[in-house]
N, C-alpha and C. Protein backbone atom coordinates (compact mmCIF):
# COMPACT_ATOMS: atom_id res chain seq x y z
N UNK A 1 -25.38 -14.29 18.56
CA UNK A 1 -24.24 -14.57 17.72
C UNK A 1 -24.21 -13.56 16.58
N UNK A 2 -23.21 -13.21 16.18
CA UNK A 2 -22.72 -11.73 15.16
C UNK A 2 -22.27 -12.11 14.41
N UNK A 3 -23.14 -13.04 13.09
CA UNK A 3 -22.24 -13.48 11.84
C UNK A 3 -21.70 -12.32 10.59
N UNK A 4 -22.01 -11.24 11.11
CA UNK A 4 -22.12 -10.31 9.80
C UNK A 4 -20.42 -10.15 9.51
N UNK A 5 -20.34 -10.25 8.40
CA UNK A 5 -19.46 -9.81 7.45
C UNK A 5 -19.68 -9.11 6.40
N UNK A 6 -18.39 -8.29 6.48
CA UNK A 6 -18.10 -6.74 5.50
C UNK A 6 -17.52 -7.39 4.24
N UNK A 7 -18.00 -7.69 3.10
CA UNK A 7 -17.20 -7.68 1.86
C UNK A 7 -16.95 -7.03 1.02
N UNK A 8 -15.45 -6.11 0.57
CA UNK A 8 -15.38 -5.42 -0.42
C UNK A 8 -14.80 -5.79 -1.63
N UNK A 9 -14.93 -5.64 -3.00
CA UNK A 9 -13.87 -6.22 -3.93
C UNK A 9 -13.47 -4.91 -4.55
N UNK A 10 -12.33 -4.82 -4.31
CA UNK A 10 -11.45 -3.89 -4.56
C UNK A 10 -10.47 -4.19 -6.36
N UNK A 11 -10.79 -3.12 -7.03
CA UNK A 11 -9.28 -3.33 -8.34
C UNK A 11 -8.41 -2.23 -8.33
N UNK A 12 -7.30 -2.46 -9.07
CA UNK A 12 -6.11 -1.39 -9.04
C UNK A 12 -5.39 -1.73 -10.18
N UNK A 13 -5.28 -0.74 -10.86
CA UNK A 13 -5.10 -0.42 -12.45
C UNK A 13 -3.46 -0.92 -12.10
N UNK A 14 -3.05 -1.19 -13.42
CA UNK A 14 -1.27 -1.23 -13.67
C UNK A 14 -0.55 -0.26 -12.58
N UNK A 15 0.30 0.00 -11.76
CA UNK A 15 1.08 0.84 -11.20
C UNK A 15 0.59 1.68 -10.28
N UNK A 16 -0.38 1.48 -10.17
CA UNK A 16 -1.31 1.86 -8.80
C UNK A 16 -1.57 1.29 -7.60
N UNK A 17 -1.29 2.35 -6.48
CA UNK A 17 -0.89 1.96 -5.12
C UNK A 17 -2.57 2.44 -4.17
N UNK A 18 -2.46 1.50 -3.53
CA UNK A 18 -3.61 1.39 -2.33
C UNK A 18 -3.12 1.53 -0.82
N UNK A 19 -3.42 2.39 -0.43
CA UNK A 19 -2.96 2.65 1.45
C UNK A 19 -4.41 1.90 2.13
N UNK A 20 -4.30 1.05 2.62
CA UNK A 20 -5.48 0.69 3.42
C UNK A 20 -5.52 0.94 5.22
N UNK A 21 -6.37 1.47 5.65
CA UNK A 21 -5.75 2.29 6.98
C UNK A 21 -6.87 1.24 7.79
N UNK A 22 -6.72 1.53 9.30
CA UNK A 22 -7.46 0.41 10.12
C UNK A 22 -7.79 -0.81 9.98
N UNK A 23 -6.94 -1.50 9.34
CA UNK A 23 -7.21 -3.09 8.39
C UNK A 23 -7.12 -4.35 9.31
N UNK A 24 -6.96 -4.21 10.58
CA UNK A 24 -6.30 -5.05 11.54
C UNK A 24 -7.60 -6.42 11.46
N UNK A 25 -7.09 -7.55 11.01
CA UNK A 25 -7.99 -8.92 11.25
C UNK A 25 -8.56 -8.78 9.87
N UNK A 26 -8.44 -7.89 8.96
CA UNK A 26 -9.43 -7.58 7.19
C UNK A 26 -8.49 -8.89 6.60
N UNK A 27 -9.02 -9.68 5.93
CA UNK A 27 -8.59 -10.66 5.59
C UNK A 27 -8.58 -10.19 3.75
N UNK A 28 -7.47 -10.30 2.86
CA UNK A 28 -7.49 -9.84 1.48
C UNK A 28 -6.87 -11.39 0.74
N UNK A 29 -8.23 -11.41 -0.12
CA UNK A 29 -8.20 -12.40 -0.78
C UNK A 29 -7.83 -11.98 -2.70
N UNK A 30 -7.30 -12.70 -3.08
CA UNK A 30 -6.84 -12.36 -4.46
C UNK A 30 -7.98 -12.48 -5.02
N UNK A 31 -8.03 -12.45 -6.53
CA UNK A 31 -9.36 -12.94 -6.90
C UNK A 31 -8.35 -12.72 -8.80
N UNK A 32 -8.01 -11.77 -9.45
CA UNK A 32 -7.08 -11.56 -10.22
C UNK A 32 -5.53 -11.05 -10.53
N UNK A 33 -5.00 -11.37 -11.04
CA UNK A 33 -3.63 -10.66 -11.47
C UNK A 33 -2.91 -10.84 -9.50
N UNK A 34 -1.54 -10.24 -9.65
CA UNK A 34 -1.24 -10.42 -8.59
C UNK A 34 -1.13 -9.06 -7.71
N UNK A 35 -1.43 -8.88 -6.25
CA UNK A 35 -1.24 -7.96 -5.34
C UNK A 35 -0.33 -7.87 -4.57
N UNK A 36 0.56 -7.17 -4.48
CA UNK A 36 1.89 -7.07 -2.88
C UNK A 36 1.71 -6.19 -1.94
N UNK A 37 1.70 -6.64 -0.51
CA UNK A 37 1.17 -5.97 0.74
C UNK A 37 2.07 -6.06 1.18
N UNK A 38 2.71 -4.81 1.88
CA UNK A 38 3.83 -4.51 2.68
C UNK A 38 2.96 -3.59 3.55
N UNK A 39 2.68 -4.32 5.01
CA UNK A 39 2.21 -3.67 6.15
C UNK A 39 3.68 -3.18 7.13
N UNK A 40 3.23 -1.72 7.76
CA UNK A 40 3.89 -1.41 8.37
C UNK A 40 4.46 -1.69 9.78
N UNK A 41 5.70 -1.68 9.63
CA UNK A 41 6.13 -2.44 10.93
C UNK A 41 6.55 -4.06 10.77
N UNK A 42 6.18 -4.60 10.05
CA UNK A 42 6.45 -6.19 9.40
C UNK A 42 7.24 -6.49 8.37
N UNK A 43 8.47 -6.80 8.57
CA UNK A 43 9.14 -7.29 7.70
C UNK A 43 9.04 -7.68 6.40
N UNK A 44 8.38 -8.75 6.29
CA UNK A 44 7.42 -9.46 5.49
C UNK A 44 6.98 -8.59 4.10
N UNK A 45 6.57 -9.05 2.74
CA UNK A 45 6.57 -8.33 2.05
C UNK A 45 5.07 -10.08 1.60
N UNK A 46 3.87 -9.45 0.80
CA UNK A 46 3.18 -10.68 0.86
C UNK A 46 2.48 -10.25 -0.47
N UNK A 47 3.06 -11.13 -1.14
CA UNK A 47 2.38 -11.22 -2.80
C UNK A 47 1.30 -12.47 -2.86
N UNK A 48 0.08 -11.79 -3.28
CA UNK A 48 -1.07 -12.79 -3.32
C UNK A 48 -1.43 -12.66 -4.72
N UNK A 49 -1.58 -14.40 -5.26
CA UNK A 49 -2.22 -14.31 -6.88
C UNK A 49 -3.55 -14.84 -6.44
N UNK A 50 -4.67 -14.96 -7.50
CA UNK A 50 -5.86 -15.73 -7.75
C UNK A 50 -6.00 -16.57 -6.81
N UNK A 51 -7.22 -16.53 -5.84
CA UNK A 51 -7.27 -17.63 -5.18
C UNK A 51 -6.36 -17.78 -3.42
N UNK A 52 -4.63 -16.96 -3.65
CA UNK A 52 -4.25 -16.62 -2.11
C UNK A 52 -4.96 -15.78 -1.20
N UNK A 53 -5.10 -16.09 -0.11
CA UNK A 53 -5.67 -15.21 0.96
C UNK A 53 -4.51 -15.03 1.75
N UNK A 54 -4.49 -13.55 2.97
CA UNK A 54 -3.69 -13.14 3.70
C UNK A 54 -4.33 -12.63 4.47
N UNK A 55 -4.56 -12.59 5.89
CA UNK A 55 -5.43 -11.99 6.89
C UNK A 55 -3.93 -10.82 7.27
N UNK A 56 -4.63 -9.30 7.75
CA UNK A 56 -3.84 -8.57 7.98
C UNK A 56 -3.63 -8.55 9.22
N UNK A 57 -2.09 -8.29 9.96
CA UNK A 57 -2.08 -8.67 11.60
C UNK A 57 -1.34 -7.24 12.28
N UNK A 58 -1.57 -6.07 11.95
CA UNK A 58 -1.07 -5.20 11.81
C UNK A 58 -2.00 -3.85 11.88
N UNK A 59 -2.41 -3.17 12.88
CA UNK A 59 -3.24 -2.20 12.82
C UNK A 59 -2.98 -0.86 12.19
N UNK A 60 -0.98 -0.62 11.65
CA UNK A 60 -0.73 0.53 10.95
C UNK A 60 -1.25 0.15 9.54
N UNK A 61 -0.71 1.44 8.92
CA UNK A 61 -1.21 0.92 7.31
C UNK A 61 -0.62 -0.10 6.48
N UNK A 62 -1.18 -0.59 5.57
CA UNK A 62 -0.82 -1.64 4.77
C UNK A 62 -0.85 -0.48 3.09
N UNK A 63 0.00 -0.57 2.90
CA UNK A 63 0.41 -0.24 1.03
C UNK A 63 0.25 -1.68 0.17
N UNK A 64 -0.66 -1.48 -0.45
CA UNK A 64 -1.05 -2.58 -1.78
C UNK A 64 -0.71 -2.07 -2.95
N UNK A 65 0.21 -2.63 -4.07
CA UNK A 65 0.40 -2.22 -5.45
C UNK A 65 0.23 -3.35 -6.01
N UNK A 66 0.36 -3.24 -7.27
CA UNK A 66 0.45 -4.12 -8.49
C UNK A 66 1.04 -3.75 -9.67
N UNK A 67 1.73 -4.68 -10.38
CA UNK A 67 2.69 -4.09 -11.65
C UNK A 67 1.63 -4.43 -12.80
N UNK A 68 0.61 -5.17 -12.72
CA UNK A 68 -0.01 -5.15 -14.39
C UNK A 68 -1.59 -5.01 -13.78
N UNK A 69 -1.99 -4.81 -12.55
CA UNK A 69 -3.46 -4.78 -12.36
C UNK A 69 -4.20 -6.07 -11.37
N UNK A 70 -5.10 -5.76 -10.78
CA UNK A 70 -4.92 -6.97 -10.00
C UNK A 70 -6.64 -6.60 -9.27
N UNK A 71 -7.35 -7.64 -9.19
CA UNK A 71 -8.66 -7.47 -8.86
C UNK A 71 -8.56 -8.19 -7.19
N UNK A 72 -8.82 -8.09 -6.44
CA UNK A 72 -9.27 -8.62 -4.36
C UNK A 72 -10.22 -8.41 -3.95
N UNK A 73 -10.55 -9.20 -2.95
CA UNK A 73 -11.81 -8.77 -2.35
C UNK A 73 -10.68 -8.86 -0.71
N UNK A 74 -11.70 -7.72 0.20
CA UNK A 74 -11.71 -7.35 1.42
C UNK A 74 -12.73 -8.00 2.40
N UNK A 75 -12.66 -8.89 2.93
CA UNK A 75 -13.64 -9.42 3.45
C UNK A 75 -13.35 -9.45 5.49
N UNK A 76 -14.00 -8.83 6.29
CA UNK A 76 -13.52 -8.38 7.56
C UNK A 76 -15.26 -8.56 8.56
N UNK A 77 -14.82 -9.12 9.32
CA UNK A 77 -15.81 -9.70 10.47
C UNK A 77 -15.76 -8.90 11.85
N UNK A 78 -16.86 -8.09 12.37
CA UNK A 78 -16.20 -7.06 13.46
C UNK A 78 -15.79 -8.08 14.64
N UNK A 79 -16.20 -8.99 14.23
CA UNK A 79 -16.29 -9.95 15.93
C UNK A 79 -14.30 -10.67 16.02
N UNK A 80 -13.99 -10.52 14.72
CA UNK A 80 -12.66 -11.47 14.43
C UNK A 80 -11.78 -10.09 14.66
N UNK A 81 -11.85 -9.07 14.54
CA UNK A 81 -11.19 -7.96 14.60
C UNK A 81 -11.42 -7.57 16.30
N UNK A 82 -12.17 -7.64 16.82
CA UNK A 82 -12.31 -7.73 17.88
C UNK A 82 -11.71 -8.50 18.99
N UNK A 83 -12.17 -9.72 18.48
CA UNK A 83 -11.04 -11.36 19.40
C UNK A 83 -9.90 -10.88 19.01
N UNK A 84 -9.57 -10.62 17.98
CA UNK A 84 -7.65 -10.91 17.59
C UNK A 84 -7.10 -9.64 18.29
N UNK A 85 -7.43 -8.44 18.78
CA UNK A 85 -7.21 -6.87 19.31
C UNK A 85 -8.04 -7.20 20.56
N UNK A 86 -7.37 -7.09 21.20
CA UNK A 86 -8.10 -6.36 22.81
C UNK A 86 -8.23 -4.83 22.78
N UNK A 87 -8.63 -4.97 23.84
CA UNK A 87 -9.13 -3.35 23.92
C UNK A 87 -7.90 -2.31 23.84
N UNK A 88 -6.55 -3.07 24.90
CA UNK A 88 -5.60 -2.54 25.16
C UNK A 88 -4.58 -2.12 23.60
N UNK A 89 -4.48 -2.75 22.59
CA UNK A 89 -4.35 -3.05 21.54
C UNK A 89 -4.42 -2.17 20.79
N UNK A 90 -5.77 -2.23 20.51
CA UNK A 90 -6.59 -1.28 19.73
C UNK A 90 -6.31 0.31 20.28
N UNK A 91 -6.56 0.35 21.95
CA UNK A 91 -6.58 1.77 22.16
C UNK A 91 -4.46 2.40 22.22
N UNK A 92 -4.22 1.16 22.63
CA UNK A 92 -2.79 1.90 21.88
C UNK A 92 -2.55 1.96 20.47
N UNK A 93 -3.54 1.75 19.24
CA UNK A 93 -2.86 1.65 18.00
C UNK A 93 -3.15 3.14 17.79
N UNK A 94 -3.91 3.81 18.69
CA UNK A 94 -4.40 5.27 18.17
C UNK A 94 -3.12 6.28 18.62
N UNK A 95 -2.18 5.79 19.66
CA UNK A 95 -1.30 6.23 20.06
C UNK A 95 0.09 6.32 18.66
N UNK A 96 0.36 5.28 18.45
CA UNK A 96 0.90 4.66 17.63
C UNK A 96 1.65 5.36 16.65
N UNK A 97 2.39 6.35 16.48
CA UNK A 97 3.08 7.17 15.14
C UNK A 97 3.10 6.31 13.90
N UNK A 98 3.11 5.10 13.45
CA UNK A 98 2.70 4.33 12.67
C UNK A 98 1.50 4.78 12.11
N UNK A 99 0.80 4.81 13.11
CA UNK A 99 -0.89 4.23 12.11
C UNK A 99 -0.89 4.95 10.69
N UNK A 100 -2.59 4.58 10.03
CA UNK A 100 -1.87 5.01 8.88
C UNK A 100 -2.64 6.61 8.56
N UNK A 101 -3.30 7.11 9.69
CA UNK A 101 -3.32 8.36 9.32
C UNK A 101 -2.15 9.22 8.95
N UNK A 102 -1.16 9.35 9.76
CA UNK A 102 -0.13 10.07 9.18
C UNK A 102 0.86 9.46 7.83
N UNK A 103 0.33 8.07 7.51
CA UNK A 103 0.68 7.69 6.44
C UNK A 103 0.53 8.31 5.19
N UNK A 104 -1.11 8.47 5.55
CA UNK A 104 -2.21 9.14 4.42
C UNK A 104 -1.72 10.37 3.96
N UNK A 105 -1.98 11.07 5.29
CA UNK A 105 -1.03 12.05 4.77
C UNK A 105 0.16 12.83 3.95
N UNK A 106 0.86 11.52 4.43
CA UNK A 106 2.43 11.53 3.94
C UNK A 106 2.00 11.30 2.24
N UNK A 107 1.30 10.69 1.71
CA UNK A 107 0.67 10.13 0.58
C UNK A 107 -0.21 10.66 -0.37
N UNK A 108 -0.66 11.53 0.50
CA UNK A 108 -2.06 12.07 -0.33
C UNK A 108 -1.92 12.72 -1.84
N UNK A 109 -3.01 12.80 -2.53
CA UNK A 109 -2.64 13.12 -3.69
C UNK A 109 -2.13 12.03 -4.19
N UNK A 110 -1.41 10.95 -4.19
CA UNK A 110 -0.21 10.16 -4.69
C UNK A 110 -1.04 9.00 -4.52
N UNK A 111 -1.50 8.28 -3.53
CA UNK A 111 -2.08 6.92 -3.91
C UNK A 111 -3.62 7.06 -3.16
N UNK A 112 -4.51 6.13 -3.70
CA UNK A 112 -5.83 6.12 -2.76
C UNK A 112 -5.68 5.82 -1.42
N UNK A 113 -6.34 5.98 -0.65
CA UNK A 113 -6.62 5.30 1.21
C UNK A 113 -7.88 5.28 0.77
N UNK A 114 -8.21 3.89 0.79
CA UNK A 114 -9.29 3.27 1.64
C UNK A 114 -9.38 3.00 3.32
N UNK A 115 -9.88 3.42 4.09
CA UNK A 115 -10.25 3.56 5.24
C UNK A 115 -11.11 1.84 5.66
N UNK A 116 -10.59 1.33 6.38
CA UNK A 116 -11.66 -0.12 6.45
C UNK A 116 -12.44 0.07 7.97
N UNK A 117 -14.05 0.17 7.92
CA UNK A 117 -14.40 0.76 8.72
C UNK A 117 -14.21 -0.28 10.25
């Protein structure tokens, strides 16, 4: 059995943007101030305060900002990222013009990428 879990706690100053790339099943939990995740390809726009959690369902990139600062933790299980993605999944997300390498790109200089391994 493979209990290991990855925990990161992540902050982001006033007006500062986060690209998080390979995030698929990374579950982002608030912890301060509030965070908004707009993953690519999803409608959906998902503001988490203190205490909300949001599991990410989306293998392109996810953009995280905040208007006054905002503290999260990243917490991601290889085995849950695994069950929720099949193989087929996963090996088409590399196909994918989405993902968020060419996001990064598009970005660089301009906001951080964290990479979630």
């Amino acid at each position: 059995m493979d209990v290991r879990t990855e925990i990161t706690r992540l902050a982001l100053g006033p007006s500062e943007t986060l690209v998080l790339d390979h995030a698929l099943g990374v579950e982002v939990i608030g912890h301060k101030g509030c965070v908004w995740l707009t993953q690519y390809g999803d409608s959906r726009d998902i503001v988490l305060g203190p205490g909300q959690s949001f599991t990410l369902e989306h293998a392109a990139g996810v953009v995280m900002t905040t208007a006054r600062g905002a503290e999260f933790i990243l917490r991601s299980s290889p085995r849950t990222v695994t069950s929720r993605a099949g193989w087929l999944r996963r090996l088409a997300g590399w196909f994918d013009p989405r993902t968020g390498s060419r996001v990064g790109a598009a970005l660089a200089g301009r906001v951080r990428l964290h990479r979630v391994a």
